[in-house]
N, C-alpha and C. Protein backbone atom coordinates (compact mmCIF):
# COMPACT_ATOMS: atom_id res chain seq x y z
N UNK A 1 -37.29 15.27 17.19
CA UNK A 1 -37.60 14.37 16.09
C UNK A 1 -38.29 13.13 16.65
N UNK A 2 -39.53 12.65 15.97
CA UNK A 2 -39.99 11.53 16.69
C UNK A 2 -39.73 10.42 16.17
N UNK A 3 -39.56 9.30 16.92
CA UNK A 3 -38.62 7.58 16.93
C UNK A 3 -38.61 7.24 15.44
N UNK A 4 -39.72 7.17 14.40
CA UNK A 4 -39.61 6.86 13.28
C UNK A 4 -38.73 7.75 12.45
N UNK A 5 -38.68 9.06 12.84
CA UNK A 5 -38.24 10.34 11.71
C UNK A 5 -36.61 9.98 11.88
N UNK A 6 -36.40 9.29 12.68
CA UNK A 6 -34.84 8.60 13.61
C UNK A 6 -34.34 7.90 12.20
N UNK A 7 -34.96 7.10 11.86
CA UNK A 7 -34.74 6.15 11.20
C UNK A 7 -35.22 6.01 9.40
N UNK A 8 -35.43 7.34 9.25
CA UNK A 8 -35.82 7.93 7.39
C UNK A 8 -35.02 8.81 7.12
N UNK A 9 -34.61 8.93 5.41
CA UNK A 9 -33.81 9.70 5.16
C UNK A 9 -34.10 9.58 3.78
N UNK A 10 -34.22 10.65 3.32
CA UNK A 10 -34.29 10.52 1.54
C UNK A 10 -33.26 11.58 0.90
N UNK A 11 -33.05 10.66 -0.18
CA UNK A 11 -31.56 10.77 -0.82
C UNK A 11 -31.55 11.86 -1.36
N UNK A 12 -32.21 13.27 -1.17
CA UNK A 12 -31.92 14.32 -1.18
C UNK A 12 -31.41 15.29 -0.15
N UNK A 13 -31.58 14.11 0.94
CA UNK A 13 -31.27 14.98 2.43
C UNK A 13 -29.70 14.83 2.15
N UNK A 14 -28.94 13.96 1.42
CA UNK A 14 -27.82 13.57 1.91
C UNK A 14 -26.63 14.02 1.67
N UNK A 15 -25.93 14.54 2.62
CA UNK A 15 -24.54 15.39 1.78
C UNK A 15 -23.56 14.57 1.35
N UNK A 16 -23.06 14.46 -0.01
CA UNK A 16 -22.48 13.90 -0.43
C UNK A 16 -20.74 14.37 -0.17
N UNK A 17 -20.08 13.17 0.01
CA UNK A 17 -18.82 13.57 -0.31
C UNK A 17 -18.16 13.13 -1.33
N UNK A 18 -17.03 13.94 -1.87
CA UNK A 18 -16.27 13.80 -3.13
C UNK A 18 -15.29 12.78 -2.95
N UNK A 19 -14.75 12.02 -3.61
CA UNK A 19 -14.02 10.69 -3.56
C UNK A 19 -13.27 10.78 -4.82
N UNK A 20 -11.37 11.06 -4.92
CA UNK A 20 -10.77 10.72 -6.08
C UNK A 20 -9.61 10.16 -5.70
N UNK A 21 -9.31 9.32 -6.29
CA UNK A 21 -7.89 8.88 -6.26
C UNK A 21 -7.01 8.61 -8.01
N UNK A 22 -5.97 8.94 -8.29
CA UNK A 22 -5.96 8.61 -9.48
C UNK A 22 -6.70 8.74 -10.57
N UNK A 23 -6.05 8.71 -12.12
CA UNK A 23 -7.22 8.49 -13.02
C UNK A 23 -8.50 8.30 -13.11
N UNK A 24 -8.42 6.89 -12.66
CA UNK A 24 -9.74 5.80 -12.58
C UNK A 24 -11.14 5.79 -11.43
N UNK A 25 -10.68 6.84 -9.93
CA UNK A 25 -11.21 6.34 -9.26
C UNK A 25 -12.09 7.58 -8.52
N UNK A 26 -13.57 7.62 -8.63
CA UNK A 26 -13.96 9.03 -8.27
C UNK A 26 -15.56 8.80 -8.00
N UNK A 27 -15.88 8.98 -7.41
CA UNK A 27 -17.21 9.08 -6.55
C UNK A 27 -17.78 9.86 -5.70
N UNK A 28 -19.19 10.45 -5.59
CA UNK A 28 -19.43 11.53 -4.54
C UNK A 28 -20.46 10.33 -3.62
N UNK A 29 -20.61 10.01 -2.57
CA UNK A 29 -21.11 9.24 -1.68
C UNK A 29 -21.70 9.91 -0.23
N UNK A 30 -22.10 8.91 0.31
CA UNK A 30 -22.57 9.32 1.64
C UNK A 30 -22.81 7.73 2.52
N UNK A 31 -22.46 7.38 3.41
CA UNK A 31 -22.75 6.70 4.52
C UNK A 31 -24.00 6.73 5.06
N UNK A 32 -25.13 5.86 4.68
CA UNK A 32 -26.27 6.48 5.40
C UNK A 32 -26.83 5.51 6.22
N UNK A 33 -26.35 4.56 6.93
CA UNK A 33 -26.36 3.54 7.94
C UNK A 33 -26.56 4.27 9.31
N UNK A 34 -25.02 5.04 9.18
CA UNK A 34 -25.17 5.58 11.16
C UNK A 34 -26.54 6.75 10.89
N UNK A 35 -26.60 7.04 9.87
CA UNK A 35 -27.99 8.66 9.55
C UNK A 35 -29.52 8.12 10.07
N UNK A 36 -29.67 6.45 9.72
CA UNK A 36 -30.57 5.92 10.22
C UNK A 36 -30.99 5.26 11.21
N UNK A 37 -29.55 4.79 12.01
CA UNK A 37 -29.40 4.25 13.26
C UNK A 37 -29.14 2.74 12.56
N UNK A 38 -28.38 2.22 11.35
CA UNK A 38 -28.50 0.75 11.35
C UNK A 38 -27.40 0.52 12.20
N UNK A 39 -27.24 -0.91 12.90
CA UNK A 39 -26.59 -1.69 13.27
C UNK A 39 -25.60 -2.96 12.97
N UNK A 40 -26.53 -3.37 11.91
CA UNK A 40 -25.94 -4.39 11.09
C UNK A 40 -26.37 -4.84 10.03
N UNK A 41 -26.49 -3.46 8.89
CA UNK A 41 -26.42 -3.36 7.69
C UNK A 41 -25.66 -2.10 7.49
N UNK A 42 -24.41 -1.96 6.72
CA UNK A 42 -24.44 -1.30 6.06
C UNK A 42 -24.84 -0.24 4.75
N UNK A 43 -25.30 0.52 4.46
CA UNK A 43 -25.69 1.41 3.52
C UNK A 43 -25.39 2.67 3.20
N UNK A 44 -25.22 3.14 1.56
CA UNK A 44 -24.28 3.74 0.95
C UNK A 44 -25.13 3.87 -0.19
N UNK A 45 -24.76 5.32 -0.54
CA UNK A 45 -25.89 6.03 -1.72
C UNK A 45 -24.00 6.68 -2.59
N UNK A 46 -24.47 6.17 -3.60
CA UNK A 46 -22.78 6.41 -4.31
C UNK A 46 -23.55 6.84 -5.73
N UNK A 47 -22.78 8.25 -6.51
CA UNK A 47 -22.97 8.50 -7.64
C UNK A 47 -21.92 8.63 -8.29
N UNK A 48 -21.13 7.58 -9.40
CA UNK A 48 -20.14 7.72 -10.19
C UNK A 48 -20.20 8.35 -11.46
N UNK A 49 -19.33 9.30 -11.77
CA UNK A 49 -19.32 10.22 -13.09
C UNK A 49 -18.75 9.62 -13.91
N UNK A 50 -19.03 9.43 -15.43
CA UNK A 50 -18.61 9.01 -16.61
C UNK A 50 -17.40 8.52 -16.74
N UNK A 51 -17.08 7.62 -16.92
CA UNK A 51 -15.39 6.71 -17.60
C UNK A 51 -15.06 6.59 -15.68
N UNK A 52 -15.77 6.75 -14.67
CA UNK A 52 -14.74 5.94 -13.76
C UNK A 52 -15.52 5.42 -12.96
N UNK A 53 -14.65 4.72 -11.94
CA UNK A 53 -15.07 3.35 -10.66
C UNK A 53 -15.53 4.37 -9.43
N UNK A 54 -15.88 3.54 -8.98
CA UNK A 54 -15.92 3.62 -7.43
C UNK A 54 -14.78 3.39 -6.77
N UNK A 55 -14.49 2.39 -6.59
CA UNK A 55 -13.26 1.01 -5.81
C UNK A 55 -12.79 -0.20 -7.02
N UNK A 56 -11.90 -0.57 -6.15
CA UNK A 56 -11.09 -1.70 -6.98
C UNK A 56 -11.79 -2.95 -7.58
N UNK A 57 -11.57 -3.60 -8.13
CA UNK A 57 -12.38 -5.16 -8.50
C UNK A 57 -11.43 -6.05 -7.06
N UNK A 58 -12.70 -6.20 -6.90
CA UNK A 58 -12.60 -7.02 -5.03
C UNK A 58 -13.45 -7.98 -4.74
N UNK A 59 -13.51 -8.67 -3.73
CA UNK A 59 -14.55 -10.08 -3.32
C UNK A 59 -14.44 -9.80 -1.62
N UNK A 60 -15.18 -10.32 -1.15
CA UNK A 60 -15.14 -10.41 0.50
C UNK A 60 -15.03 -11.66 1.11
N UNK A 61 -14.59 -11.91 2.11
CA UNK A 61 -14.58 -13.13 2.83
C UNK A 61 -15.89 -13.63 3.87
N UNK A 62 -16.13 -11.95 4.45
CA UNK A 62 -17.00 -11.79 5.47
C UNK A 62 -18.11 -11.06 5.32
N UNK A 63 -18.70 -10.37 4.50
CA UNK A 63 -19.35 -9.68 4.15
C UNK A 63 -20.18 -9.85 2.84
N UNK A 64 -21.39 -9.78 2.76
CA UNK A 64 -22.33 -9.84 1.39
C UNK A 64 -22.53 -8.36 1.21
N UNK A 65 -22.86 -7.97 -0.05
CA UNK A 65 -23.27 -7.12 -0.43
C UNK A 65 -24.24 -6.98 -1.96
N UNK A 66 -24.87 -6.16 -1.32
CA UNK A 66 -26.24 -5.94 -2.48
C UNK A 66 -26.26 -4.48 -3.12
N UNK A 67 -26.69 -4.12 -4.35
CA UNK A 67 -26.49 -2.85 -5.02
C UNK A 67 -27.80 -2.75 -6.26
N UNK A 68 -28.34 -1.84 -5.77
CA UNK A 68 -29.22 -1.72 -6.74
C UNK A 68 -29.05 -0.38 -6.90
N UNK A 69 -29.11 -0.02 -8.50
CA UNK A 69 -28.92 0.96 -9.67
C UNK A 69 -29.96 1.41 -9.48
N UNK A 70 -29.95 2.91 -9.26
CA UNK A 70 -31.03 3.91 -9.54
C UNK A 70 -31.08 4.70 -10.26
N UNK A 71 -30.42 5.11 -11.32
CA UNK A 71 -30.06 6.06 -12.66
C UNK A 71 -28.73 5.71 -13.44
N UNK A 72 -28.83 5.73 -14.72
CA UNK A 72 -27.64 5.77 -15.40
C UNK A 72 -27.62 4.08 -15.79
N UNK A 73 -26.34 4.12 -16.56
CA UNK A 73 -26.32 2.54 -16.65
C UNK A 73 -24.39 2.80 -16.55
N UNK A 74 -24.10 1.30 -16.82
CA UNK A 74 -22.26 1.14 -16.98
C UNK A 74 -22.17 -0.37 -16.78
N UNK A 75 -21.09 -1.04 -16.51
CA UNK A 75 -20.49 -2.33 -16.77
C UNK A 75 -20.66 -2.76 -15.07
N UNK A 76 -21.27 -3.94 -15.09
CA UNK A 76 -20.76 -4.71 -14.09
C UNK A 76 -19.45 -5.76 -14.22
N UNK A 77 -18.71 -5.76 -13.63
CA UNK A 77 -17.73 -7.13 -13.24
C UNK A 77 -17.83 -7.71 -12.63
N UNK A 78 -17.67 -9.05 -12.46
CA UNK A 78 -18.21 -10.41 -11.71
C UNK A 78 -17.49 -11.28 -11.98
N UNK A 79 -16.23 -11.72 -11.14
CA UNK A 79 -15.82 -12.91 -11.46
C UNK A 79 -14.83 -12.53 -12.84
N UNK A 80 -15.25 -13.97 -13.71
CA UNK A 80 -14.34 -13.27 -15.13
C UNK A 80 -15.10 -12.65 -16.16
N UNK A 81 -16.15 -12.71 -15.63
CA UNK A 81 -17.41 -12.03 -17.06
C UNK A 81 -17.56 -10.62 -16.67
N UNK A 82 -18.32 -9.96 -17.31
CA UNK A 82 -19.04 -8.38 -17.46
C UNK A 82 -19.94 -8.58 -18.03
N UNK A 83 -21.07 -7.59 -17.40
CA UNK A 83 -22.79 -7.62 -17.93
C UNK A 83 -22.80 -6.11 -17.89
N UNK A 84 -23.87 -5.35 -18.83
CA UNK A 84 -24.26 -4.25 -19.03
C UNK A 84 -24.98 -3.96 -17.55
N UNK A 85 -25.21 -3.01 -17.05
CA UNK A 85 -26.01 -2.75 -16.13
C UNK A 85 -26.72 -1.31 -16.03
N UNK A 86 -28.10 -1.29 -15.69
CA UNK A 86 -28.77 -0.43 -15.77
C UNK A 86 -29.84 -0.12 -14.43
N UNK A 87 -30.33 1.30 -14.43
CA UNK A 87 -31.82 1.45 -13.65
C UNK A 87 -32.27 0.25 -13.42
N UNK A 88 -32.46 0.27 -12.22
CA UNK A 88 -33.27 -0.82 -11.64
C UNK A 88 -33.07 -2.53 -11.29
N UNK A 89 -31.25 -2.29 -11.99
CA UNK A 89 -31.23 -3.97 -11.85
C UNK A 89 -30.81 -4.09 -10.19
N UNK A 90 -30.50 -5.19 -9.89
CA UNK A 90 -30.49 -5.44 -8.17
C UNK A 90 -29.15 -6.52 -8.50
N UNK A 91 -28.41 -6.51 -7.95
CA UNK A 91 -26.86 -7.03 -8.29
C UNK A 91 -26.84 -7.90 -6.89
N UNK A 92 -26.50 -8.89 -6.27
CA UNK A 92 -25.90 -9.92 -5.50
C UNK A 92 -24.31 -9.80 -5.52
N UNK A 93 -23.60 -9.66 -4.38
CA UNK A 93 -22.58 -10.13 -4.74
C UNK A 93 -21.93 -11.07 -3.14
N UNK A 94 -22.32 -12.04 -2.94
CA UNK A 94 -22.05 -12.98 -2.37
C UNK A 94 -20.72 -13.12 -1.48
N UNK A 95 -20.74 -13.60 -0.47
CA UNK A 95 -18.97 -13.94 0.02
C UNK A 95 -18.22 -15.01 -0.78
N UNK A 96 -16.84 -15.23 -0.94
CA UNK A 96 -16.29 -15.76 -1.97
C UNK A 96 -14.98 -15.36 -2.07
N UNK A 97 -14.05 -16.11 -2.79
CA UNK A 97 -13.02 -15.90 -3.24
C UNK A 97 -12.67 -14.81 -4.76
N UNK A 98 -12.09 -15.49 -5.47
CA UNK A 98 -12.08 -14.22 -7.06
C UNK A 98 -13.06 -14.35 -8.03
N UNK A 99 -13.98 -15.32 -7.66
CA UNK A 99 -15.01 -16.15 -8.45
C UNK A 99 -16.26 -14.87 -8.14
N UNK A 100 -16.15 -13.96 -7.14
CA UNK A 100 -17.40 -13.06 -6.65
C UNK A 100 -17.09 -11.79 -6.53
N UNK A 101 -15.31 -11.53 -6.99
CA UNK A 101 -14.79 -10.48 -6.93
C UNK A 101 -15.89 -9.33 -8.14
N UNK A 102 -16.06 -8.29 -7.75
CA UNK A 102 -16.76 -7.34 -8.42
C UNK A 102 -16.52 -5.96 -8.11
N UNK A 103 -17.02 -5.27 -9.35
CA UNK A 103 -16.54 -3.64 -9.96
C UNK A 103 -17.68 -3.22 -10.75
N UNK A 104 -18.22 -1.90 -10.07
CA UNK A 104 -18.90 -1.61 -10.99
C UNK A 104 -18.26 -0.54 -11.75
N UNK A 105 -18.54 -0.03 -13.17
CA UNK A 105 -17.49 0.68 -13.86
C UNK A 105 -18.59 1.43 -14.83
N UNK A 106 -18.71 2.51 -14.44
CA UNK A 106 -19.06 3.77 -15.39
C UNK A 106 -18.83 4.45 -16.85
N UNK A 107 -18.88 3.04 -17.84
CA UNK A 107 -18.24 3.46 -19.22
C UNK A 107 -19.16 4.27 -20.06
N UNK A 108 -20.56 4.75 -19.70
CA UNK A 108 -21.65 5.40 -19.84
C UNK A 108 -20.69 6.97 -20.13
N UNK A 109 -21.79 7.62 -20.74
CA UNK A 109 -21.95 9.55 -20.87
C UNK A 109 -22.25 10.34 -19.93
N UNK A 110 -22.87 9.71 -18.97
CA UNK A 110 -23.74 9.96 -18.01
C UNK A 110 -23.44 9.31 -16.43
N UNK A 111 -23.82 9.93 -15.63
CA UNK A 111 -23.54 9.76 -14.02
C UNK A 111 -24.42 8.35 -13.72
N UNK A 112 -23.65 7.24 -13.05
CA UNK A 112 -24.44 6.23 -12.96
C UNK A 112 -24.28 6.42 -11.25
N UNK A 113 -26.18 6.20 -10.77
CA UNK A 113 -25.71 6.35 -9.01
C UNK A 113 -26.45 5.02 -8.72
N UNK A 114 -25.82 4.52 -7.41
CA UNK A 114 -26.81 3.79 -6.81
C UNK A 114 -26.74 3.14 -5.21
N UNK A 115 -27.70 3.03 -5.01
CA UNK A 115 -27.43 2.20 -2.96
C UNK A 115 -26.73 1.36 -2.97
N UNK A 116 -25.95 0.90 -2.39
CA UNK A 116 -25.14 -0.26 -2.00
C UNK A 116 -25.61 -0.87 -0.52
N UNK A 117 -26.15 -2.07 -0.35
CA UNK A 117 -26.18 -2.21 1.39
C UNK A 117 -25.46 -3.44 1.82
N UNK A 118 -24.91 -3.73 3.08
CA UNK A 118 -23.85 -4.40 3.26
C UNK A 118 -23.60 -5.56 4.36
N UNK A 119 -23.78 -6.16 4.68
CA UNK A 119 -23.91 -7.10 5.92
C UNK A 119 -22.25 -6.16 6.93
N UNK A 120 -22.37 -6.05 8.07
CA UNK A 120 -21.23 -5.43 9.07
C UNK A 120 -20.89 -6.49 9.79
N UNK A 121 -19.43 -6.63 9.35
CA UNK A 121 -19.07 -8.23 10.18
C UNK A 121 -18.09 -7.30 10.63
N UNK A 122 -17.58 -8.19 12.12
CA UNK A 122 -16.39 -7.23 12.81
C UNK A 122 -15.26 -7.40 12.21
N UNK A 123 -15.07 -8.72 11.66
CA UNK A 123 -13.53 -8.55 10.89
C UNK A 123 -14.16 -8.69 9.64
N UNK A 124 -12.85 -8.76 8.01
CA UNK A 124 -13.20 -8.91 7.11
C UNK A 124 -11.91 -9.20 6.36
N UNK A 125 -11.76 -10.26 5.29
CA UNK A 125 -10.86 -10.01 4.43
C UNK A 125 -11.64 -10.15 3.33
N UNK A 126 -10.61 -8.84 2.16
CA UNK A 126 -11.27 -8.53 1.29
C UNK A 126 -10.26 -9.41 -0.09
N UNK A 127 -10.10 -9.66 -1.01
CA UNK A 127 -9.26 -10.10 -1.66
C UNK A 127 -9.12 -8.85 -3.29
N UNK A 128 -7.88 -8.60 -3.91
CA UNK A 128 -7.81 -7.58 -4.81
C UNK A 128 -7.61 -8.15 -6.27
N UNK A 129 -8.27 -8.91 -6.82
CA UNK A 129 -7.46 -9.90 -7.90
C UNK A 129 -6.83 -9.03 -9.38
N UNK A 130 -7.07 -7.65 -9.38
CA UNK A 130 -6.22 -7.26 -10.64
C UNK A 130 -4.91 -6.67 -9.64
N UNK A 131 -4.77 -6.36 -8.20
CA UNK A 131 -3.64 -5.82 -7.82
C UNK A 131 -2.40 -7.29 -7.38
N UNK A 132 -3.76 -7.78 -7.21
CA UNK A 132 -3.13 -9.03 -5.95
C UNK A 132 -2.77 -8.90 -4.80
N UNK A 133 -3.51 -8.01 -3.99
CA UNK A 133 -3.50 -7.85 -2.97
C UNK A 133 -4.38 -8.14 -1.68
N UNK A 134 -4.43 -8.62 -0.41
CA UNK A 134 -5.38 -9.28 0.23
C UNK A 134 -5.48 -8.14 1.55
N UNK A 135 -6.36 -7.54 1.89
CA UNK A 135 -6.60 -6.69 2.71
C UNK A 135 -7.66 -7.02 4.22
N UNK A 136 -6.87 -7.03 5.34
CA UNK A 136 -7.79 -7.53 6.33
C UNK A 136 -8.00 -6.63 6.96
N UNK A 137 -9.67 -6.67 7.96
CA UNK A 137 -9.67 -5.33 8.36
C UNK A 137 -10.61 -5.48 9.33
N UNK A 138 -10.35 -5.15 10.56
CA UNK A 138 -11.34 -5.72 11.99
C UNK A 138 -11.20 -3.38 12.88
N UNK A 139 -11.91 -3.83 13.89
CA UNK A 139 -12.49 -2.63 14.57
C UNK A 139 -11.09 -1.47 14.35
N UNK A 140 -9.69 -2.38 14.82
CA UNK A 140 -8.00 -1.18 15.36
C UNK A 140 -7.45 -1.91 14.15
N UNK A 141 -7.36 -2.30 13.22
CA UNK A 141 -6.44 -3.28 11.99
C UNK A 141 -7.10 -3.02 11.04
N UNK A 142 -5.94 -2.28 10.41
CA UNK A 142 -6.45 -2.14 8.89
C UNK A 142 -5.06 -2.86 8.19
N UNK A 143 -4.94 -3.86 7.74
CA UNK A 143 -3.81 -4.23 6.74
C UNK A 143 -3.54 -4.47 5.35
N UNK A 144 -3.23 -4.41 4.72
CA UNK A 144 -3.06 -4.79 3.37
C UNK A 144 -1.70 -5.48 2.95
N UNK A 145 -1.49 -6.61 2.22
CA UNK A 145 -0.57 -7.24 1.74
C UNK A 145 -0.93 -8.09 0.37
N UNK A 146 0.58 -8.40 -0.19
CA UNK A 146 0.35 -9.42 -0.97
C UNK A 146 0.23 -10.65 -1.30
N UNK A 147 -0.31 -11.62 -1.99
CA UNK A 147 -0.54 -12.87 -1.41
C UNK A 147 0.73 -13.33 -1.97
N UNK A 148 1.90 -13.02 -2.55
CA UNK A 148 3.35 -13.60 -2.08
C UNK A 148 3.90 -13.38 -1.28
N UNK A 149 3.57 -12.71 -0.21
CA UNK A 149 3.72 -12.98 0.89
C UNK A 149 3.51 -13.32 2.52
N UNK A 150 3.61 -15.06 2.03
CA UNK A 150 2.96 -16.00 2.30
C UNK A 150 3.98 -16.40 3.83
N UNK A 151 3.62 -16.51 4.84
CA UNK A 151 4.50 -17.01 5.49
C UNK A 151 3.62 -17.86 6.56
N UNK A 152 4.70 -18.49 7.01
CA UNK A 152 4.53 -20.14 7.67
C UNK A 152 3.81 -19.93 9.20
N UNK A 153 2.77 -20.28 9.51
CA UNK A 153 2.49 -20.16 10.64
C UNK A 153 3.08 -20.01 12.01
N UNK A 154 4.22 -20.90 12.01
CA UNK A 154 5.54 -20.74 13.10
C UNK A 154 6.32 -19.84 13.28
N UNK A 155 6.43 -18.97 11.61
CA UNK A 155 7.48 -18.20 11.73
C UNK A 155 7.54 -17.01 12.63
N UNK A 156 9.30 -17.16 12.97
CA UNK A 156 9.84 -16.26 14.18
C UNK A 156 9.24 -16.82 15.86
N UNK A 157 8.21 -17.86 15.43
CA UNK A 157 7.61 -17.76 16.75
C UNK A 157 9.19 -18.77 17.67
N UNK A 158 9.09 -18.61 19.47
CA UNK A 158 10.04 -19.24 19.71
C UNK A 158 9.97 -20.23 20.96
């Protein structure tokens, strides 16, 4: 393969995988960052089927992310509002606290897909504001907790 063909991929090449959890949560996706050789962008080709999510309504600490819609339409979440979203819009979603937390949500008839691309920071906390849960997550640490439980910088130390 020659140096450029390294680094192209069209979204028919891509094998998708199936993604369900629960009711609400179901997606066929693909990772296509390491397919192209990125380094420090993430990118993600995601197609959600009718009445469900992707992932949780979340915000990042460390990480931006961008999403632009390529078929279908459904609900964006942002913060405390919701906007219709469709083909072609280009979505921002900024680092931030619950003010940037976002969900996209598939209330459409129809399969809404689209790229997601991602800034790759080595650590990250993510924040969960309908679970309330705060999730940190670096190269060997994956954690998740709740923000009541809050403890004192000293503690146990001796």
């Amino acid at each position: 393969m020659s140096e450029i063909g390294k680094h192209v991929i069209n979204i028919d090449q891509l094998e998708l995988e199936r993604f369900t959890k629960g009711d609400s949560f179901e997606s066929s996706g693909a990772r296509i960052g390491p397919l192209v050789g990125a380094t420090n962008l993430g990118y993600s080709y995601d197609v959600v089927p009718p009445g469900k999510r992707a992932c949780p309504f979340h915000s990042h600490r460390g990480e931006e992310e961008m999403f632009f819609i390529l078929r279908g339409s459904g609900t964006l979440r942002y913060g405390a509002e919701t906007r219709t979203i469709r083909a072609g819009d280009i979505i921002c979603c900024p680092t931030g606290g619950p003010e940037t937390a976002h969900q996209i949500v598939n209330d459409s008839d129809g399969e809404l897909a689209y790229l997601s691309v991602s800034t790759m920071m080595p650590a990250e906390i993510c924040e969960y504001p309908d679970s309330k849960k705060i999730g940190v997550f670096a190269k060997d640490l994956r954690h998740m907790t709740r923000r009541e439980h809050d403890l004192d910088y000293w503690t146990d130390e001796v």
